[in-house]
PDB file of N, CA and C in Angstrom:
ATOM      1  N   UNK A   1       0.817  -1.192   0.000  1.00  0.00           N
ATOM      2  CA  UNK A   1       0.000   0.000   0.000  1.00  0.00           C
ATOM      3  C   UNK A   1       0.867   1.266   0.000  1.00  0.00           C
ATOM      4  N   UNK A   2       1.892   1.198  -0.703  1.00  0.00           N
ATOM      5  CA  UNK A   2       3.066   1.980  -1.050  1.00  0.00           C
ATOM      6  C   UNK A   2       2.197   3.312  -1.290  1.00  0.00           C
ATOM      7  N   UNK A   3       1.211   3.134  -2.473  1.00  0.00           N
ATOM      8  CA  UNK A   3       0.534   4.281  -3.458  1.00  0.00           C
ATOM      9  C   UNK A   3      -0.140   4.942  -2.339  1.00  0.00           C
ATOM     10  N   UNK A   4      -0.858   4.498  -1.230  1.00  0.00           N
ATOM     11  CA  UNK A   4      -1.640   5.036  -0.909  1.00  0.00           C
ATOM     12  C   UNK A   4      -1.494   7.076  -0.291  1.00  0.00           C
ATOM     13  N   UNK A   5      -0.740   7.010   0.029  1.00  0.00           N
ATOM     14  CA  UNK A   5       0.294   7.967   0.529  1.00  0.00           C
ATOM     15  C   UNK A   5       0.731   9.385  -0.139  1.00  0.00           C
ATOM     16  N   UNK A   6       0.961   8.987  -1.807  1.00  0.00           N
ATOM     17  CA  UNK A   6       1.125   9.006  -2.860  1.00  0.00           C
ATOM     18  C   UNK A   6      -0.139   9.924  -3.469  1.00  0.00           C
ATOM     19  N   UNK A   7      -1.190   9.090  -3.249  1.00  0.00           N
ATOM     20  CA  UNK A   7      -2.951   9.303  -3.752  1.00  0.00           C
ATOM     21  C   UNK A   7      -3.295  10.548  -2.590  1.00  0.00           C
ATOM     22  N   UNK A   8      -3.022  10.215  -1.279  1.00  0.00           N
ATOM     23  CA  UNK A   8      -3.509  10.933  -0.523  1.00  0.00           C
ATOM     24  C   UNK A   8      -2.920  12.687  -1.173  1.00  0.00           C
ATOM     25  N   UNK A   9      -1.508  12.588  -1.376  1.00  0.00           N
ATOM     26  CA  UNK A   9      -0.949  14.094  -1.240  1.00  0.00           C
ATOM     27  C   UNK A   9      -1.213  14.431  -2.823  1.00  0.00           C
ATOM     28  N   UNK A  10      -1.229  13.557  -3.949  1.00  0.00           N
ATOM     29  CA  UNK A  10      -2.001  14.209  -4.927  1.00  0.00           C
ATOM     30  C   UNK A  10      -3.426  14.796  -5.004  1.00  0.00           C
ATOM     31  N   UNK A  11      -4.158  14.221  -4.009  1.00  0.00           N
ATOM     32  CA  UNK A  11      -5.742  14.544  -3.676  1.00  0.00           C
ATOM     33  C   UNK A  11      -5.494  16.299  -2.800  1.00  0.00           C
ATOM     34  N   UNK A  12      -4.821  16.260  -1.813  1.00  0.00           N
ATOM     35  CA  UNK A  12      -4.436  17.313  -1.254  1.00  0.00           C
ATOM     36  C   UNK A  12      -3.795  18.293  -2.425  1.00  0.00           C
ATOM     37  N   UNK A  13      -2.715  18.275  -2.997  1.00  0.00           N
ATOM     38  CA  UNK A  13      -2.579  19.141  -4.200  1.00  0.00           C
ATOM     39  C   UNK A  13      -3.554  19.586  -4.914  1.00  0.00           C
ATOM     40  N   UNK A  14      -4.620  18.951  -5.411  1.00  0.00           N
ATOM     41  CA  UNK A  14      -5.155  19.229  -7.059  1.00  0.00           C
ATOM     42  C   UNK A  14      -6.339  19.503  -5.778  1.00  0.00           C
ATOM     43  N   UNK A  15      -6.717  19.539  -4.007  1.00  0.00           N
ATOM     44  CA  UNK A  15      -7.635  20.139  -3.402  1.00  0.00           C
ATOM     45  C   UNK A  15      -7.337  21.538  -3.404  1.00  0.00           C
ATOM     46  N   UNK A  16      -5.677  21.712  -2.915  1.00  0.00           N
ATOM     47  CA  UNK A  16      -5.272  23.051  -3.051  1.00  0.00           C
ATOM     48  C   UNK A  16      -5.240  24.101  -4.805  1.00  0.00           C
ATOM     49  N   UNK A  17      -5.233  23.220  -4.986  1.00  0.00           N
ATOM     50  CA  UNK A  17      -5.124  23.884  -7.076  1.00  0.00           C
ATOM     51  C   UNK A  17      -6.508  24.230  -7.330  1.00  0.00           C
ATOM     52  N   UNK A  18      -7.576  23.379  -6.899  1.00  0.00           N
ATOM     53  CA  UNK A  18      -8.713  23.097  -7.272  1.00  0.00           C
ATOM     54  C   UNK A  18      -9.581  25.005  -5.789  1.00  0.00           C
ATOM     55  N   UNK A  19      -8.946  24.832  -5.238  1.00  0.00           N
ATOM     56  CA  UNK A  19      -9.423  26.118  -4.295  1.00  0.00           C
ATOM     57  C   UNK A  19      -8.701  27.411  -4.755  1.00  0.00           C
ATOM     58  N   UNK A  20      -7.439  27.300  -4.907  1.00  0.00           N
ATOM     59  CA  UNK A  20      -6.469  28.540  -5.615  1.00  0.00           C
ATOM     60  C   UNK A  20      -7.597  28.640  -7.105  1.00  0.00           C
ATOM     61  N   UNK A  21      -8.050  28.153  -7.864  1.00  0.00           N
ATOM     62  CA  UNK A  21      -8.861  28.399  -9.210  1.00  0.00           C
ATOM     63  C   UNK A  21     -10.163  29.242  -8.722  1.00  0.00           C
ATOM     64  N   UNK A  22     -10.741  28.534  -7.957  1.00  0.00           N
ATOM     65  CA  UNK A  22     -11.772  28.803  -7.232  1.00  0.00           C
ATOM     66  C   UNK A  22     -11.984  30.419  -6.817  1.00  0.00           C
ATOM     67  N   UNK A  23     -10.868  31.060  -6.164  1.00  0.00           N
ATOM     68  CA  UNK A  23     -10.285  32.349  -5.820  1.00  0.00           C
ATOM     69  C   UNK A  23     -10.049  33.245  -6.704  1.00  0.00           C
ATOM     70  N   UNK A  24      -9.345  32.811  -7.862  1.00  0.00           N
ATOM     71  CA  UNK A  24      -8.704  33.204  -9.341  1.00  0.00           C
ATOM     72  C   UNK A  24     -10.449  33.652  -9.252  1.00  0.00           C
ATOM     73  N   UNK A  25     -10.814  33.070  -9.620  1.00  0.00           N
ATOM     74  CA  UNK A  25     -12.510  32.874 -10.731  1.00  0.00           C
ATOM     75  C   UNK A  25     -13.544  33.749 -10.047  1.00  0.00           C
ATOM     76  N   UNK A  26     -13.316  33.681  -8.487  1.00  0.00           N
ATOM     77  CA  UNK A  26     -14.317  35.122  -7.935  1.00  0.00           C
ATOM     78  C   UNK A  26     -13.044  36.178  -8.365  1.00  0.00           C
ATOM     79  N   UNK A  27     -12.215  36.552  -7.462  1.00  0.00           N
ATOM     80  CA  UNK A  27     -11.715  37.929  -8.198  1.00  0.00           C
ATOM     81  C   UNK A  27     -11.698  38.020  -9.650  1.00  0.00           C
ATOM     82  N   UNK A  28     -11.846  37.633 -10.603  1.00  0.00           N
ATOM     83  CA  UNK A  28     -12.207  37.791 -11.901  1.00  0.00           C
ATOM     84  C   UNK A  28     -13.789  37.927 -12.010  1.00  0.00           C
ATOM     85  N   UNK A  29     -14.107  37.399 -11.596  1.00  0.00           N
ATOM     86  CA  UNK A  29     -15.636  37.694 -11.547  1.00  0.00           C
ATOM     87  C   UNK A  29     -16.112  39.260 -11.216  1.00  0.00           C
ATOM     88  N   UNK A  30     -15.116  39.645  -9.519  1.00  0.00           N
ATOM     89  CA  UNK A  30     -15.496  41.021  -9.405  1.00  0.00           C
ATOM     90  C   UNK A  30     -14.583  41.793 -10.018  1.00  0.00           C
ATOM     91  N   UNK A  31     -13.588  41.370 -10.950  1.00  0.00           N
ATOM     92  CA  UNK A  31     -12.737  42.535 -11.786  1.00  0.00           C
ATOM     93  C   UNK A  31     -13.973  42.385 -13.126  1.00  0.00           C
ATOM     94  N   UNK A  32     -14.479  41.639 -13.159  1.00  0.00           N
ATOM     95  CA  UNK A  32     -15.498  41.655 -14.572  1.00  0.00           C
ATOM     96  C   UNK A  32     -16.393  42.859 -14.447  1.00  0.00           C
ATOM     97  N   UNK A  33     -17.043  42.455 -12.936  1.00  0.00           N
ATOM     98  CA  UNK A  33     -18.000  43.267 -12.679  1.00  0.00           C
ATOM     99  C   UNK A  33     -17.840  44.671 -12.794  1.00  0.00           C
ATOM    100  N   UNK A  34     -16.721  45.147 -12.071  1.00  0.00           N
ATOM    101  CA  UNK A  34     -16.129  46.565 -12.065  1.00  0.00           C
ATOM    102  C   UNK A  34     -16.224  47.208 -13.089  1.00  0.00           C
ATOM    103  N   UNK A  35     -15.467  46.405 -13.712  1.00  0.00           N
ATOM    104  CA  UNK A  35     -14.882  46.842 -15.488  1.00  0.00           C
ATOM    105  C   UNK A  35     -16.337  47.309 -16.294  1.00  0.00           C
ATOM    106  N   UNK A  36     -17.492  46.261 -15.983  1.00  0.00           N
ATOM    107  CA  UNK A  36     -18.190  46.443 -16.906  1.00  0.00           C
ATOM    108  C   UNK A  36     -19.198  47.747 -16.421  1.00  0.00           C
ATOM    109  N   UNK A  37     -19.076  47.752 -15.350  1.00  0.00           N
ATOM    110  CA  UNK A  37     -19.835  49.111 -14.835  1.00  0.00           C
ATOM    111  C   UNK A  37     -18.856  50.253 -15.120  1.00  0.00           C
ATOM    112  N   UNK A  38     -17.888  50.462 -15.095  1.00  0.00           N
ATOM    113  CA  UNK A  38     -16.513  51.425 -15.963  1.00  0.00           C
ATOM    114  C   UNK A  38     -17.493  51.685 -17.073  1.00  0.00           C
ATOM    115  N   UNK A  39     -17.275  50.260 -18.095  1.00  0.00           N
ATOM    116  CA  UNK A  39     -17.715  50.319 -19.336  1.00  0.00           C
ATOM    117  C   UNK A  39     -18.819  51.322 -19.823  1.00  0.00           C
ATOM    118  N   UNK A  40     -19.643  51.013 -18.703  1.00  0.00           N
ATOM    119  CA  UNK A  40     -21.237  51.728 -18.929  1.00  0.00           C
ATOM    120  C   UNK A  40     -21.584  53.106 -18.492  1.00  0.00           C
ATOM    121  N   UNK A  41     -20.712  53.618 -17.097  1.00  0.00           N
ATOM    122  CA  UNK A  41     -20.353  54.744 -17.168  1.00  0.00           C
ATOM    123  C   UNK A  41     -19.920  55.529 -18.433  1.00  0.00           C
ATOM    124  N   UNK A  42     -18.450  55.068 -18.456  1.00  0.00           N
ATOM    125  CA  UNK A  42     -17.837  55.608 -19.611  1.00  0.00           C
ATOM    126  C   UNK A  42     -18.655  56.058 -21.201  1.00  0.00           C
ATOM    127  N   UNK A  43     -19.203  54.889 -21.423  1.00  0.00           N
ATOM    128  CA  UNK A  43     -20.166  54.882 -22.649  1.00  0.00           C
ATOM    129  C   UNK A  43     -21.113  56.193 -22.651  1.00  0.00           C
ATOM    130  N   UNK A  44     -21.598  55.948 -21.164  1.00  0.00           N
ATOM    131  CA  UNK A  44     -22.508  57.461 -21.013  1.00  0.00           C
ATOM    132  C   UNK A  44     -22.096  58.556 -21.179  1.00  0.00           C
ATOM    133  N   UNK A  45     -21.147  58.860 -20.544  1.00  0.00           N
ATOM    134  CA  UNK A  45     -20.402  59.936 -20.638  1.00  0.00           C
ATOM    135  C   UNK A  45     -19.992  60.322 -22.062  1.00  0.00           C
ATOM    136  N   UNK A  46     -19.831  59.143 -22.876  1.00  0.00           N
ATOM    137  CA  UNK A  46     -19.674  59.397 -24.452  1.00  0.00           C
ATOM    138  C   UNK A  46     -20.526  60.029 -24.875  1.00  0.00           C
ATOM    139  N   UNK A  47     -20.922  59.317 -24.789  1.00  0.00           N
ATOM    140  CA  UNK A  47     -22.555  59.735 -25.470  1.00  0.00           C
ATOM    141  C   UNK A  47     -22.863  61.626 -25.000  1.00  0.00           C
ATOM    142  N   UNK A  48     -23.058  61.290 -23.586  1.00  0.00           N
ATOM    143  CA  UNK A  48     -23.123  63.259 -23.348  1.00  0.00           C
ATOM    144  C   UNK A  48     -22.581  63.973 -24.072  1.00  0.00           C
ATOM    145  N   UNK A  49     -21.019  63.425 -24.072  1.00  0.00           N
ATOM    146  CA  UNK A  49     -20.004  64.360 -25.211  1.00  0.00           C
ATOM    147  C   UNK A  49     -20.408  64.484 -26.535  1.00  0.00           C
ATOM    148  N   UNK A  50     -21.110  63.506 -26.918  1.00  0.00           N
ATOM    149  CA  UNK A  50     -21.112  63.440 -28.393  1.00  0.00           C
ATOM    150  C   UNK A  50     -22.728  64.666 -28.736  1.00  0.00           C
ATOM    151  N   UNK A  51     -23.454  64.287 -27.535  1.00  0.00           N
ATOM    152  CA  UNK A  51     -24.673  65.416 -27.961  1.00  0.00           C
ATOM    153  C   UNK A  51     -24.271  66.917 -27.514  1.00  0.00           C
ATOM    154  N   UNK A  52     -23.523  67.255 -26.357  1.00  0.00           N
ATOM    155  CA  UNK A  52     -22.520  68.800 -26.544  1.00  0.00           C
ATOM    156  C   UNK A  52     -21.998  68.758 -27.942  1.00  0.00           C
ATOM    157  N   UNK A  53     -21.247  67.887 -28.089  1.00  0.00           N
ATOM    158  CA  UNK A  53     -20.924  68.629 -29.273  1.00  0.00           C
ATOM    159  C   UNK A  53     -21.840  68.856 -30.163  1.00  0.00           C
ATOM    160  N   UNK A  54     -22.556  67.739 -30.608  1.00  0.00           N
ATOM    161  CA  UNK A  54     -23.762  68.602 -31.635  1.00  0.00           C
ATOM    162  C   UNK A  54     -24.588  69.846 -31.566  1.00  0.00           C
ATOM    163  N   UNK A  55     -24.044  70.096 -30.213  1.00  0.00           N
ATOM    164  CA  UNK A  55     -25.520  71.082 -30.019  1.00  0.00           C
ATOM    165  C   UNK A  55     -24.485  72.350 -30.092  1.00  0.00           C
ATOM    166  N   UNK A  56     -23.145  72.155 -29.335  1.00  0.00           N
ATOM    167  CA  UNK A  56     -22.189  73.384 -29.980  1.00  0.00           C
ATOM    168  C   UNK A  56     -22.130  73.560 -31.331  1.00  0.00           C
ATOM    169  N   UNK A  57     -21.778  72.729 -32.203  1.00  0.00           N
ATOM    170  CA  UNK A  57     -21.853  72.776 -33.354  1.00  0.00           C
ATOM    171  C   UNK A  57     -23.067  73.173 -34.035  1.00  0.00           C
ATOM    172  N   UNK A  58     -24.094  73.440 -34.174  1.00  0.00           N
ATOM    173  CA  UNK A  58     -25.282  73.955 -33.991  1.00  0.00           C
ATOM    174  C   UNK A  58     -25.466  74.990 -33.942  1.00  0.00           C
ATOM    175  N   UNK A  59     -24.760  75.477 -32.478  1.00  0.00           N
ATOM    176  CA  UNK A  59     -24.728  76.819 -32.207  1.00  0.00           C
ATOM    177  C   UNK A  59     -23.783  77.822 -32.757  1.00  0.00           C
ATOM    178  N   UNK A  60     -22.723  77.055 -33.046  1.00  0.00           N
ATOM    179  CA  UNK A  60     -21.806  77.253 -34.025  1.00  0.00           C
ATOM    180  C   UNK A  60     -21.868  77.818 -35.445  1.00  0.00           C
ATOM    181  N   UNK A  61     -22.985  76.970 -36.035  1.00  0.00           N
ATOM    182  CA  UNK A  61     -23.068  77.045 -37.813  1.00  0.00           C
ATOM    183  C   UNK A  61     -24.253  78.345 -37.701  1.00  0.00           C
ATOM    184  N   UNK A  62     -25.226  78.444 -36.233  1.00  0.00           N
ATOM    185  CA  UNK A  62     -25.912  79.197 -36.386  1.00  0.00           C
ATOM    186  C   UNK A  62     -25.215  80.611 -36.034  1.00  0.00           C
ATOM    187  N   UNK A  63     -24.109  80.860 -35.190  1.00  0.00           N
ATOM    188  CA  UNK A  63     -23.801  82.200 -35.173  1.00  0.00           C
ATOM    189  C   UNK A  63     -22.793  82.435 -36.915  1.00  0.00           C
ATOM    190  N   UNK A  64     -22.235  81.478 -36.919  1.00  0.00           N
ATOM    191  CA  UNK A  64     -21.780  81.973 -38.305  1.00  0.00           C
ATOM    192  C   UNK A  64     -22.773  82.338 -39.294  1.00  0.00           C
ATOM    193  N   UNK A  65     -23.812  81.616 -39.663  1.00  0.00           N
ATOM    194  CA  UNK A  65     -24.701  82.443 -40.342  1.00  0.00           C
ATOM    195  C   UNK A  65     -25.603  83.721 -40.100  1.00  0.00           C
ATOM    196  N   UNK A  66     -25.263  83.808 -39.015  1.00  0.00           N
ATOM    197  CA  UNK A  66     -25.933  85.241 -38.464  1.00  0.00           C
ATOM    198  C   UNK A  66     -24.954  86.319 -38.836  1.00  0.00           C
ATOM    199  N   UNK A  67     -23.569  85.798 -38.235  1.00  0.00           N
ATOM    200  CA  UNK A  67     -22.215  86.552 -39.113  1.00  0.00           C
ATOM    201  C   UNK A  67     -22.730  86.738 -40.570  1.00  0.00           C
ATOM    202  N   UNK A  68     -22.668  86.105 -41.164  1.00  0.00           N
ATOM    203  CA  UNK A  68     -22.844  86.295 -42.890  1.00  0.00           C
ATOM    204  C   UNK A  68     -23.910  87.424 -42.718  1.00  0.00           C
ATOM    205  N   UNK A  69     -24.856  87.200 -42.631  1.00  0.00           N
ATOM    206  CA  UNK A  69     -26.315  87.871 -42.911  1.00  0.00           C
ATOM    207  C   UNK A  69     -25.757  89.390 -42.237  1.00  0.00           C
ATOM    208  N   UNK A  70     -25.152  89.685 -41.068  1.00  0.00           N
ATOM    209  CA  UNK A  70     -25.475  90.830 -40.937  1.00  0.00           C
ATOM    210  C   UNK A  70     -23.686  91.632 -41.698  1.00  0.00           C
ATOM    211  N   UNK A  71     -22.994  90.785 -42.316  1.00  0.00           N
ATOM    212  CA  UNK A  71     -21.984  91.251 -43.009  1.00  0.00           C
ATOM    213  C   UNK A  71     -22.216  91.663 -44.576  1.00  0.00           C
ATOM    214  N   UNK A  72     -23.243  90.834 -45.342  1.00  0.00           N
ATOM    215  CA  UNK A  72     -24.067  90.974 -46.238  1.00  0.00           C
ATOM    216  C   UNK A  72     -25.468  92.061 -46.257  1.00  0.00           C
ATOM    217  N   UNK A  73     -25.295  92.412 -44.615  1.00  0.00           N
ATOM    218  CA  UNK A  73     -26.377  93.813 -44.864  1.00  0.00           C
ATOM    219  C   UNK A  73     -25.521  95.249 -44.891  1.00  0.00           C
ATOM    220  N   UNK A  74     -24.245  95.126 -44.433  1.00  0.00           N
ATOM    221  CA  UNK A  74     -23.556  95.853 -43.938  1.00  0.00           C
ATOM    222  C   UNK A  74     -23.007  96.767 -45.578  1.00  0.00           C
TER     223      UNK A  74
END
């Protein structure tokens, strides 16, 4: 019963490997989580930026044409 000994401390290893994964796989889980709420923030915040700018730009093309018009009355 040489093996037995053998079996036991491979069972203990691949218990310890098998719990170290276990650990790995929640902190990845809550680095997932984080990240993806980052993600969705961030996205928003895009998005805000992207409608300022349209609306500067907007305000933009409209004072320049007000420029024209009252340079063309002038």
């Amino acid at each position: 019963m040489s093996d037995r000994p053998v079996q036991e401390q491979d069972l203990r290893a691949l218990e310890i490997r098998v719990e170290e994964l276990i650990r790995v796989c929640a902190h990845l889980k809550d680095e997932n989580k984080t990240l993806r709420a980052e993600l969705e923030q961030l996205s928003a915040e895009r998005d805000q930026l992207m409608r300022n700018h349209a609306a500067a730009r907007v305000r933009v093309e409209s004072l320049i044409e007000r420029m024209k018009v009252i340079e063309a009355a002038s």
